[in-house]
Structure formats: C-alpha cells, structure tokens
N, C-alpha and C. Protein backbone atom coordinates (compact mmCIF):
# COMPACT_ATOMS: atom_id res chain seq x y z
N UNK A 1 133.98 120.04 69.93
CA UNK A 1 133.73 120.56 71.26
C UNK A 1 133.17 119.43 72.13
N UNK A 2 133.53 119.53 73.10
CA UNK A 2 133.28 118.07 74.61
C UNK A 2 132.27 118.67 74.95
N UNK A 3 133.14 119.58 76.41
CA UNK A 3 132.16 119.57 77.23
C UNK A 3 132.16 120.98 78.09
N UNK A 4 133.03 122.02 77.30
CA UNK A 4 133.02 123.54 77.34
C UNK A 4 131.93 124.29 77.45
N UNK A 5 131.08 123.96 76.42
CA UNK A 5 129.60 125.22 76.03
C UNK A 5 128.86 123.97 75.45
N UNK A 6 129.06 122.48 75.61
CA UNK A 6 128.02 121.54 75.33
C UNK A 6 128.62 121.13 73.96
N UNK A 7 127.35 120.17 73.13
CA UNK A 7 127.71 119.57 72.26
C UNK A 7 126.83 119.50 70.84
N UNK A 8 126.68 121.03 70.94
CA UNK A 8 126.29 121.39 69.44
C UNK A 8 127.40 121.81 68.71
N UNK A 9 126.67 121.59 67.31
CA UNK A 9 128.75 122.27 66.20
C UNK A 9 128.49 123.73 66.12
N UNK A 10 127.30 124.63 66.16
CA UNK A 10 127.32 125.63 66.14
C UNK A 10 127.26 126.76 66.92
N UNK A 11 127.79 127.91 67.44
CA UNK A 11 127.15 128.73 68.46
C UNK A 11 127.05 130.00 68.05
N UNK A 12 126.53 130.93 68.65
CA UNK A 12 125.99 132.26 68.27
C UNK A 12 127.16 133.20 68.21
N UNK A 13 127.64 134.04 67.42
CA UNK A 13 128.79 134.39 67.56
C UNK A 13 128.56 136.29 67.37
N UNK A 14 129.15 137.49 67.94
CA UNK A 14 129.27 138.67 67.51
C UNK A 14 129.76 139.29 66.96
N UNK A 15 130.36 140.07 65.71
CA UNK A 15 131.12 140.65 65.31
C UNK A 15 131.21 142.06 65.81
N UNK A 16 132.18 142.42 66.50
CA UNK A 16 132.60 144.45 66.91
C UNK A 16 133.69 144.34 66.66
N UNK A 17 133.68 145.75 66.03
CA UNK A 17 134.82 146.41 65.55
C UNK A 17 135.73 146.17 66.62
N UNK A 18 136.98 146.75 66.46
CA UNK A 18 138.21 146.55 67.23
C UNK A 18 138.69 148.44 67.15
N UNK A 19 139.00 148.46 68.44
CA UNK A 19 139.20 147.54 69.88
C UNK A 19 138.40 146.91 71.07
N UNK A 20 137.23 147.03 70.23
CA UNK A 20 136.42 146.17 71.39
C UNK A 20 136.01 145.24 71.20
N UNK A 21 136.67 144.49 70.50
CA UNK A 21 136.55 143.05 70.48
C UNK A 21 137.86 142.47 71.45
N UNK A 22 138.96 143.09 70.97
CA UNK A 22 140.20 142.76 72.12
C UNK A 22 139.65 142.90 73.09
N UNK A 23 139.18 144.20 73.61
CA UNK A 23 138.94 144.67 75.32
C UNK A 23 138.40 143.36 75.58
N UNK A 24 137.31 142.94 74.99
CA UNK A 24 136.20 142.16 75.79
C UNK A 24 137.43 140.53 75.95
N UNK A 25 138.24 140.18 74.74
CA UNK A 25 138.95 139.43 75.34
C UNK A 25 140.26 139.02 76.05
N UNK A 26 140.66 140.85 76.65
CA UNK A 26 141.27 140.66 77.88
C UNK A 26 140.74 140.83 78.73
N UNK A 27 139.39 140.76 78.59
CA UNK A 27 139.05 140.57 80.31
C UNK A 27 138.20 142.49 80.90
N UNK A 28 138.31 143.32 79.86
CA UNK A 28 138.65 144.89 80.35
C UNK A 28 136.79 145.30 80.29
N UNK A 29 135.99 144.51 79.03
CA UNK A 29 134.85 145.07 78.65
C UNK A 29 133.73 144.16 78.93
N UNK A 30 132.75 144.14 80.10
CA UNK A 30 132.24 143.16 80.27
C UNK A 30 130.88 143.40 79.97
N UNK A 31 130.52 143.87 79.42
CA UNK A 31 129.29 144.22 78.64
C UNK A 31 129.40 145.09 76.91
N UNK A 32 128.68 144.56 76.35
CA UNK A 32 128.80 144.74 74.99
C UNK A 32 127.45 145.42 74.78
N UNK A 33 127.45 146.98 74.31
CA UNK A 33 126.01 147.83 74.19
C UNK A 33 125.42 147.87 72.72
N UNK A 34 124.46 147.94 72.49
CA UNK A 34 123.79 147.49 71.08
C UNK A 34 122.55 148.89 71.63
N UNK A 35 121.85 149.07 70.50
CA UNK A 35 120.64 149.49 70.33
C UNK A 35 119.61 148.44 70.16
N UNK A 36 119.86 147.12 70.19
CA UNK A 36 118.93 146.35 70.07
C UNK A 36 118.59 145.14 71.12
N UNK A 37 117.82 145.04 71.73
CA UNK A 37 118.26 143.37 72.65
C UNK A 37 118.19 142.08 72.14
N UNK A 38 118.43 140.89 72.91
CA UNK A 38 118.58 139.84 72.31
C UNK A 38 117.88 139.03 73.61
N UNK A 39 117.38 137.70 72.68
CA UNK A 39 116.80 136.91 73.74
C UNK A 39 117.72 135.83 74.06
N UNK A 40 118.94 135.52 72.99
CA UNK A 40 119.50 134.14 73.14
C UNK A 40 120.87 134.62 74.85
N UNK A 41 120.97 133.46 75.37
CA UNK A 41 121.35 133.53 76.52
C UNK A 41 122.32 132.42 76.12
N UNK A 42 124.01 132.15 76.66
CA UNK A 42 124.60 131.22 76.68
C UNK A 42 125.86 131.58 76.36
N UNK A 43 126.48 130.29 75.30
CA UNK A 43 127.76 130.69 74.84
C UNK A 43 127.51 131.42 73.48
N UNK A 44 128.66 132.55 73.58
CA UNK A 44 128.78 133.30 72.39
C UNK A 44 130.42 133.19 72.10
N UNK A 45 130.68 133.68 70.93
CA UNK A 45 131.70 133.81 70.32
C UNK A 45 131.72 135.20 69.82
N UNK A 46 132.79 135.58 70.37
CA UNK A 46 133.37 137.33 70.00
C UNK A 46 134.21 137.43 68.80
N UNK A 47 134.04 137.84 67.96
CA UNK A 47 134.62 137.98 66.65
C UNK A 47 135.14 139.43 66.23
N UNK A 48 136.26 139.88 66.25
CA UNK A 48 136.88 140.92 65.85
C UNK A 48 136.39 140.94 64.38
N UNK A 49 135.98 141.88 64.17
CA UNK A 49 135.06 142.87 62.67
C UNK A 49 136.99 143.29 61.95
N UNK A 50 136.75 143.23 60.57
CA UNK A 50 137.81 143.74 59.92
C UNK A 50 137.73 145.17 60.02
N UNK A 51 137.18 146.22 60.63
CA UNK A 51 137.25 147.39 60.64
C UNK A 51 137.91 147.69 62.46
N UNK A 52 138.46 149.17 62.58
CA UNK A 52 139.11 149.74 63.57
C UNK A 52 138.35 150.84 63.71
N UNK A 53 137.81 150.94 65.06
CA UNK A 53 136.84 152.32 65.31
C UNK A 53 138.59 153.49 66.04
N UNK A 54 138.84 154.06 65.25
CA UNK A 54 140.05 154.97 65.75
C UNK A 54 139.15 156.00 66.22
N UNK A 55 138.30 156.54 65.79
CA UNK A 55 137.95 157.80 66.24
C UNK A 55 136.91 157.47 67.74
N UNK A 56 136.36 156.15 67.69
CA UNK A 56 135.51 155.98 68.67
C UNK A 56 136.05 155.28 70.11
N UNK A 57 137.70 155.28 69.76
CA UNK A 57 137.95 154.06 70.66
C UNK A 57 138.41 154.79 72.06
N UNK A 58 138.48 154.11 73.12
CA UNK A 58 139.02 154.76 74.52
C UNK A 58 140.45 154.67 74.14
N UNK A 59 141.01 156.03 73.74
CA UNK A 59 142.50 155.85 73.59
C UNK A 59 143.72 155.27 75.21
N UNK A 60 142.94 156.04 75.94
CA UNK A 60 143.84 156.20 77.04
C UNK A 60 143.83 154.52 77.84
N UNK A 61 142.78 154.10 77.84
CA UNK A 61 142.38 152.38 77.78
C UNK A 61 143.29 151.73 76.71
N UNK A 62 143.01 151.42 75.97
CA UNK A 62 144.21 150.79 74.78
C UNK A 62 145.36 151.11 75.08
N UNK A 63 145.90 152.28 75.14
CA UNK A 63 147.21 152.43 75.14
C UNK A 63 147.61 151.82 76.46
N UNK A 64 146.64 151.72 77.44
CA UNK A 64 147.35 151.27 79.01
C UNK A 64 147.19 149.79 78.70
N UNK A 65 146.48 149.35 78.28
CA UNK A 65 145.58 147.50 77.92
C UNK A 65 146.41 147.17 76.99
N UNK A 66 146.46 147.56 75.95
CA UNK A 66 147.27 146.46 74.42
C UNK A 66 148.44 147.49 74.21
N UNK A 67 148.89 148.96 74.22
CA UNK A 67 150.41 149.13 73.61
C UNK A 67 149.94 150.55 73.27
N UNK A 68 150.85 151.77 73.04
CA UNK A 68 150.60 152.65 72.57
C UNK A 68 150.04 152.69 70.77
N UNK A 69 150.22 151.61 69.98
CA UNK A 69 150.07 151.44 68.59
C UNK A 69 149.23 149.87 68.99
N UNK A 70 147.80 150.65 69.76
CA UNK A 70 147.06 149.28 69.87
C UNK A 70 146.68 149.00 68.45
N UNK A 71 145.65 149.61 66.98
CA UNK A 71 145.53 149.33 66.63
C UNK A 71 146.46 148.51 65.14
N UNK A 72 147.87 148.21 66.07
CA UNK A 72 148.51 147.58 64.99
C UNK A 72 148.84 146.06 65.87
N UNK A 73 148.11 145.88 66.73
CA UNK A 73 147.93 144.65 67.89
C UNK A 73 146.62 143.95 67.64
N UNK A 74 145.34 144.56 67.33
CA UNK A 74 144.56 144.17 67.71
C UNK A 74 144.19 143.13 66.00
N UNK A 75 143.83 141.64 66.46
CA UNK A 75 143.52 140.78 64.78
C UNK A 75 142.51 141.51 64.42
N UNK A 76 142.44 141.43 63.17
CA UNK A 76 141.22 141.82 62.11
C UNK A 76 140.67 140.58 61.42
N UNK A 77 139.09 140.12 61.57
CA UNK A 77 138.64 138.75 60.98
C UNK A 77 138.64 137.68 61.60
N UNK A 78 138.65 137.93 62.74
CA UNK A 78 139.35 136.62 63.76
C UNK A 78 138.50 136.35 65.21
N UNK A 79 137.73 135.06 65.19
CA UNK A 79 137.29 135.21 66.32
C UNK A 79 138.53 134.78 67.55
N UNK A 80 138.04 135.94 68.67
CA UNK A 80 139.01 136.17 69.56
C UNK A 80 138.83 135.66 70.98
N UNK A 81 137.80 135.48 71.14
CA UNK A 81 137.16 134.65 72.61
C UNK A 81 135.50 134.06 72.78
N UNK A 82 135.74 133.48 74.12
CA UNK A 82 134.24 132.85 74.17
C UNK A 82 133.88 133.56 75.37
N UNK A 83 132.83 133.40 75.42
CA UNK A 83 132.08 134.09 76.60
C UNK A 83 130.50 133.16 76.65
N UNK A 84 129.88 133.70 77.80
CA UNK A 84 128.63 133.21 77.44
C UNK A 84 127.94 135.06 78.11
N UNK A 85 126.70 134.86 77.40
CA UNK A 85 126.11 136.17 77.67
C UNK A 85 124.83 135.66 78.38
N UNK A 86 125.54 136.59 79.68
CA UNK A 86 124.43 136.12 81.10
C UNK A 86 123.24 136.69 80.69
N UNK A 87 123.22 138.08 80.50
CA UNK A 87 121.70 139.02 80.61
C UNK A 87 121.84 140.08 79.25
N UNK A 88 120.52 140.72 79.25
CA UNK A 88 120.48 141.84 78.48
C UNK A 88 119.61 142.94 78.83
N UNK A 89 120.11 143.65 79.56
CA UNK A 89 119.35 144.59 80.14
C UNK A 89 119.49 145.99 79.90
N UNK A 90 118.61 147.02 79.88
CA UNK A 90 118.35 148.85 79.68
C UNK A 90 119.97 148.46 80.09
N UNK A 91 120.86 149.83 79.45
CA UNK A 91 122.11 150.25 80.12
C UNK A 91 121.36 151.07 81.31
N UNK A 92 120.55 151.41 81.44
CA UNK A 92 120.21 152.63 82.87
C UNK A 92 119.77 151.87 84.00
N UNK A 93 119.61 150.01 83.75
CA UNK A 93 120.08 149.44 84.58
C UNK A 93 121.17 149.16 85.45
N UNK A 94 122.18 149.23 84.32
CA UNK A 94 123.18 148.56 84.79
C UNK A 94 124.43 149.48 84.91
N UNK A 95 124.38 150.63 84.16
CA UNK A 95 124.76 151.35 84.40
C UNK A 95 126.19 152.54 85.84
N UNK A 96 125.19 152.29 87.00
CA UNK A 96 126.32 152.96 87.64
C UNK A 96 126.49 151.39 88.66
N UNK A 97 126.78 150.50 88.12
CA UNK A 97 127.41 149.44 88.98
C UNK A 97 128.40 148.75 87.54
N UNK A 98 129.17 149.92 86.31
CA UNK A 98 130.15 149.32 85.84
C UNK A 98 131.32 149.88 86.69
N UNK A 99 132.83 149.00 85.83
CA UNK A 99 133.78 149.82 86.13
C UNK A 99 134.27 151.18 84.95
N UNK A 100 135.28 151.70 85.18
CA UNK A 100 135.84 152.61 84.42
C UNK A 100 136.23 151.78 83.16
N UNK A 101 136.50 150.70 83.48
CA UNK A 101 136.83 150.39 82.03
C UNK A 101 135.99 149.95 81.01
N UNK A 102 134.66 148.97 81.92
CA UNK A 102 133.59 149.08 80.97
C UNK A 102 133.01 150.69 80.57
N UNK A 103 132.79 151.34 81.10
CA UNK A 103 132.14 152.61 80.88
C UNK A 103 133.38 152.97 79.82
N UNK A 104 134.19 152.88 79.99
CA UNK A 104 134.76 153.80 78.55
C UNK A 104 134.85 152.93 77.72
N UNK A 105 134.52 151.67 77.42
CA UNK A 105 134.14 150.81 76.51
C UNK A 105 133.07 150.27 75.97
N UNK A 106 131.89 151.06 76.24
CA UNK A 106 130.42 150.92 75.62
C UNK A 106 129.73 152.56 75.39
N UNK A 107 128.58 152.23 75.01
CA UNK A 107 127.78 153.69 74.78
C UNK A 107 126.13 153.32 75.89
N UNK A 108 126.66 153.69 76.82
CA UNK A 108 125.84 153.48 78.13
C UNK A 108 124.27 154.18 78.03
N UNK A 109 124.03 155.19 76.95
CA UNK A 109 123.04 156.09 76.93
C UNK A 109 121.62 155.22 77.12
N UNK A 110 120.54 156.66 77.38
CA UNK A 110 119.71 155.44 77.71
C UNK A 110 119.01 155.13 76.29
N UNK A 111 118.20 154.18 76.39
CA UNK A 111 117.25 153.30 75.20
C UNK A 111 118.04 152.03 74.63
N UNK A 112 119.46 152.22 75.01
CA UNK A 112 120.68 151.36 74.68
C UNK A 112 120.39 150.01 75.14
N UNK A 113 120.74 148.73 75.46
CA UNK A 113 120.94 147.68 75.73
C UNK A 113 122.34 147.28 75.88
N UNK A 114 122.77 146.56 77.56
CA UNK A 114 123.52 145.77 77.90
C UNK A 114 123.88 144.47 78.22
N UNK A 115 124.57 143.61 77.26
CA UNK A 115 124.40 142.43 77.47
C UNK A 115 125.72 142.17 78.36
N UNK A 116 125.48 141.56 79.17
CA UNK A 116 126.36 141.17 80.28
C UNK A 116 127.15 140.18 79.84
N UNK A 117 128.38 139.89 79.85
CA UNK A 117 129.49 138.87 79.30
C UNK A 117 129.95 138.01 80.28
N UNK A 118 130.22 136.70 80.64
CA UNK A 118 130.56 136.32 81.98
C UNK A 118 131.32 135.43 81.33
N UNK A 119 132.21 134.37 82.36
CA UNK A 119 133.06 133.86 82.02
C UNK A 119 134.05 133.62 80.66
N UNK A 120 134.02 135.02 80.29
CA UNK A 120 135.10 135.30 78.55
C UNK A 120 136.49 134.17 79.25
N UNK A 121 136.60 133.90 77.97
CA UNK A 121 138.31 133.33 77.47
C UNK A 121 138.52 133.66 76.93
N UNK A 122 139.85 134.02 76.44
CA UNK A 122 140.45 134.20 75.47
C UNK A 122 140.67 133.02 74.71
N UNK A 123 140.91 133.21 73.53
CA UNK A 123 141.61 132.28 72.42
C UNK A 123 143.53 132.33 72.41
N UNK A 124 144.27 131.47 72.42
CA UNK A 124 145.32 131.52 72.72
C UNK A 124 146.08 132.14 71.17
N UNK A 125 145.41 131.73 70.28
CA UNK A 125 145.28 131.91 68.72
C UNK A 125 144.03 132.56 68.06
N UNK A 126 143.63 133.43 67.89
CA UNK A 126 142.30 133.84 67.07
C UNK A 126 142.56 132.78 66.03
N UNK A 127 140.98 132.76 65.57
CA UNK A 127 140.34 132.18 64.79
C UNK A 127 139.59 132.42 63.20
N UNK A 128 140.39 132.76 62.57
CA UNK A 128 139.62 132.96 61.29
C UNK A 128 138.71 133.14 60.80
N UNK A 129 137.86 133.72 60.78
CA UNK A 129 136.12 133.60 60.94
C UNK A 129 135.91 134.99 59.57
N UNK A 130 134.33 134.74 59.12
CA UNK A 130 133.87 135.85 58.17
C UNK A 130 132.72 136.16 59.16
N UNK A 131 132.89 137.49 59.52
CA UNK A 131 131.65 138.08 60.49
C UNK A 131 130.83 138.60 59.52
N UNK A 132 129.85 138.74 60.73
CA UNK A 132 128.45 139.23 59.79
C UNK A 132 127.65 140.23 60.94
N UNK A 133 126.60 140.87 60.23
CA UNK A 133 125.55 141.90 61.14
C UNK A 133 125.03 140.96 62.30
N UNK A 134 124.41 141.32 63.23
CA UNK A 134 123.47 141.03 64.31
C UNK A 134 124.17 139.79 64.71
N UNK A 135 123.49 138.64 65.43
CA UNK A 135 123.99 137.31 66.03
C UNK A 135 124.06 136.72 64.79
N UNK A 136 125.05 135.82 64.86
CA UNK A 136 125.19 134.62 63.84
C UNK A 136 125.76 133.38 64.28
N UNK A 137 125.49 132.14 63.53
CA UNK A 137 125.80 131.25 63.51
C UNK A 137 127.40 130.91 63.12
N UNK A 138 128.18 130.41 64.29
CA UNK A 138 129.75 130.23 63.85
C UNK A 138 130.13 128.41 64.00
N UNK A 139 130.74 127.79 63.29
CA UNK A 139 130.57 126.65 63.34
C UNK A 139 132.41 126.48 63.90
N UNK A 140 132.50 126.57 65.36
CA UNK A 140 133.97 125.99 65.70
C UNK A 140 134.53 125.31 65.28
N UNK A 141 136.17 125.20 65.40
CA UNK A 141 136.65 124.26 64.92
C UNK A 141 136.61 122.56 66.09
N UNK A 142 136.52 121.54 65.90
CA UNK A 142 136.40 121.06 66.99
C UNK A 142 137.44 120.44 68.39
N UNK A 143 138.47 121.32 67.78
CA UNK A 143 139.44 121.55 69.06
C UNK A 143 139.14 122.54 69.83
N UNK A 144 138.14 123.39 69.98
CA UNK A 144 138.04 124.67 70.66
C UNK A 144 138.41 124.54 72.25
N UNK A 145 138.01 123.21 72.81
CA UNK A 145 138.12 123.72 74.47
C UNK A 145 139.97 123.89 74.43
N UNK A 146 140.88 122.93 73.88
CA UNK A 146 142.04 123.12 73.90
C UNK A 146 142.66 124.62 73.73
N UNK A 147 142.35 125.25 72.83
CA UNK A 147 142.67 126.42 72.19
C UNK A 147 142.21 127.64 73.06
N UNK A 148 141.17 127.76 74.31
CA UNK A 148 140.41 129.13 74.99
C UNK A 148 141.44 128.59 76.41
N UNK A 149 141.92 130.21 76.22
CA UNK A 149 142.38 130.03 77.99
C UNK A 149 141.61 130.38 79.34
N UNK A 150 142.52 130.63 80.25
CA UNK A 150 141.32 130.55 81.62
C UNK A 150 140.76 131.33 81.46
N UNK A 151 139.31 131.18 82.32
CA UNK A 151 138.01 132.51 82.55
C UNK A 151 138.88 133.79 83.29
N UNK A 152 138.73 134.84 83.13
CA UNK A 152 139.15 135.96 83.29
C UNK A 152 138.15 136.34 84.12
N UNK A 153 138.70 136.99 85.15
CA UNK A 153 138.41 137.88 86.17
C UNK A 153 138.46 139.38 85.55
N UNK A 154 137.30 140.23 85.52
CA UNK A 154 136.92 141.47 85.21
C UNK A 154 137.39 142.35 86.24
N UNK A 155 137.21 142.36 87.29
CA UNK A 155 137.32 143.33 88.56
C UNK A 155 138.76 143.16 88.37
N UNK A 156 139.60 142.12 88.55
CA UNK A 156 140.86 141.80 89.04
C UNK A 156 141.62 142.15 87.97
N UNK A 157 141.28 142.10 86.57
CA UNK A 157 141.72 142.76 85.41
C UNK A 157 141.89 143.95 85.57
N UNK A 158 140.87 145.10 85.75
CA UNK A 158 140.30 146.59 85.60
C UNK A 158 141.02 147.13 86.70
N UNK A 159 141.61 146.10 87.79
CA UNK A 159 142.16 146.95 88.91
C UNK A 159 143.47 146.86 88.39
N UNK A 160 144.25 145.84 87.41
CA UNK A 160 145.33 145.66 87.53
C UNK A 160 145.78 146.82 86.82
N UNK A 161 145.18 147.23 85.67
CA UNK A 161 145.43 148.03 84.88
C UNK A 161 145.09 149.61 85.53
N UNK A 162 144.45 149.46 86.35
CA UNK A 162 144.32 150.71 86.88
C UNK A 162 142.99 151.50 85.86
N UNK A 163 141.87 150.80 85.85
CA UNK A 163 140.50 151.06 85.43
C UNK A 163 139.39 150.49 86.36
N UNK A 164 139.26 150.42 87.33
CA UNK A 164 138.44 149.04 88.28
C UNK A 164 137.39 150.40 88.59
C-alpha cells in the first residue's frame, strides 16, 4: 500500500454476514449497526462472513441491488471493500437522516450503535481473507490501491436504485 489509507501493512478490518457486506460495497449501506461502539476511526476493511443472513436480509433491496438469487452473487470469505469509518454514534442519532436503503439495511433500535462508512470502494476482485468476531487486524495484499475502485456515492447510488 502507497498512499490510499497510508503506510502501515495492517488495517482494522469487519466481518458481516452477507448481504450486508455486498450492500455496504455497492455503495447501498452506509452505516454498519453493532450493539457495541468502537473508538478506532479510519480505514477499515469490509469482509464478507462465510454465513448468509436469508431470514434477516432486506429481500426487496437485494433483489433490486444484486439479482433476484442475490444470495448466489454475493462472495463468501472475501474481503469486499475499503471504507474508512468516519463516526460511531447512538442509532437515535442518526437515525431519521438515513436513506431507505440504509434503514432496511441495519437494526436502527435504540441502545444500538452507528458507525458511519465514508468513502467505501469496492474491490474489483474480493479478497480472500479468514474473518473473525469484533475489529481485527487484516494484513493487505500490497497491491491494494490498484485493485479498489472509485469512492461511491451513497445518495446517488440509493436514488439510482430507487431507495434514496
């Protein structure tokens, strides 16, 4: 890595289930909700979890975003984009200033935590990765700036699809 997210070999990386690990790297989910907060601020790495939340997922989102048979689209094990995570704040902050597509892509309730996602890329190729619980340490490969495509526009995404 140059001069993308700086010039350490390691960065903090998340593992979520899928489909919300895709959402977040097309651009659709710009906050990622936890029960827990976090203090680290910067670049993260989004890592698709080998599991598929079918029963939890926004069907009607997927099927408009990745395909009617999203979960035979979405990688399993693979980190899928970069982001850096601006904030982490109460969801009852942040709450009624999402769009439709974040809101049907997190659990907004209150006591929850929202970490804000800003400038995501995608990976043009996911990345192979073994995820793990809570933040972790992911050691890139060191071609990464080559491999993440442009920063994605959230609003301009959510409208295209008809979720804004």
């Amino acid at each position: 890595m140059s001069d993308l997210f700086g010039d350490t070999r390691t960065m903090k990386a998340i593992s979520l289930w899928q489909p919300w690990a895709t959402l977040v790297a097309l651009g659709l989910k710009a906050h990622e909700t936890r029960h827990w907060s976090t203090e680290h601020r910067g670049p993260i790495a989004i890592h698709a979890a080998k599991t598929i939340d079918y029963a939890g997922a926004p069907a009607r989102l997927c099927h408009r975003a990745i395909g009617q048979a999203w979960w035979e689209q979405c990688p399993l094990g693979m980190v899928v984009a970069i982001a850096r995570l601006r904030t982490c704040r109460r969801t009852d902050a942040v709450v009624e200033h999402i769009t439709r597509a974040d809101e049907a892509s997190g659990d907004y309730t209150a006591g929850r935590f929202a970490w804000a996602l800003a400038d995501v890329r995608p990976l043009g190729e996911p990345i192979p990765a073994i995820g793990r619980q809570g933040l972790f340490n992911w050691t890139p490969p060191e071609d990464l700036d080559a491999r993440v495509g442009r920063r994605l526009d959230h609003l301009e995404i959510c409208a295209r699809v008809g979720w804004a």
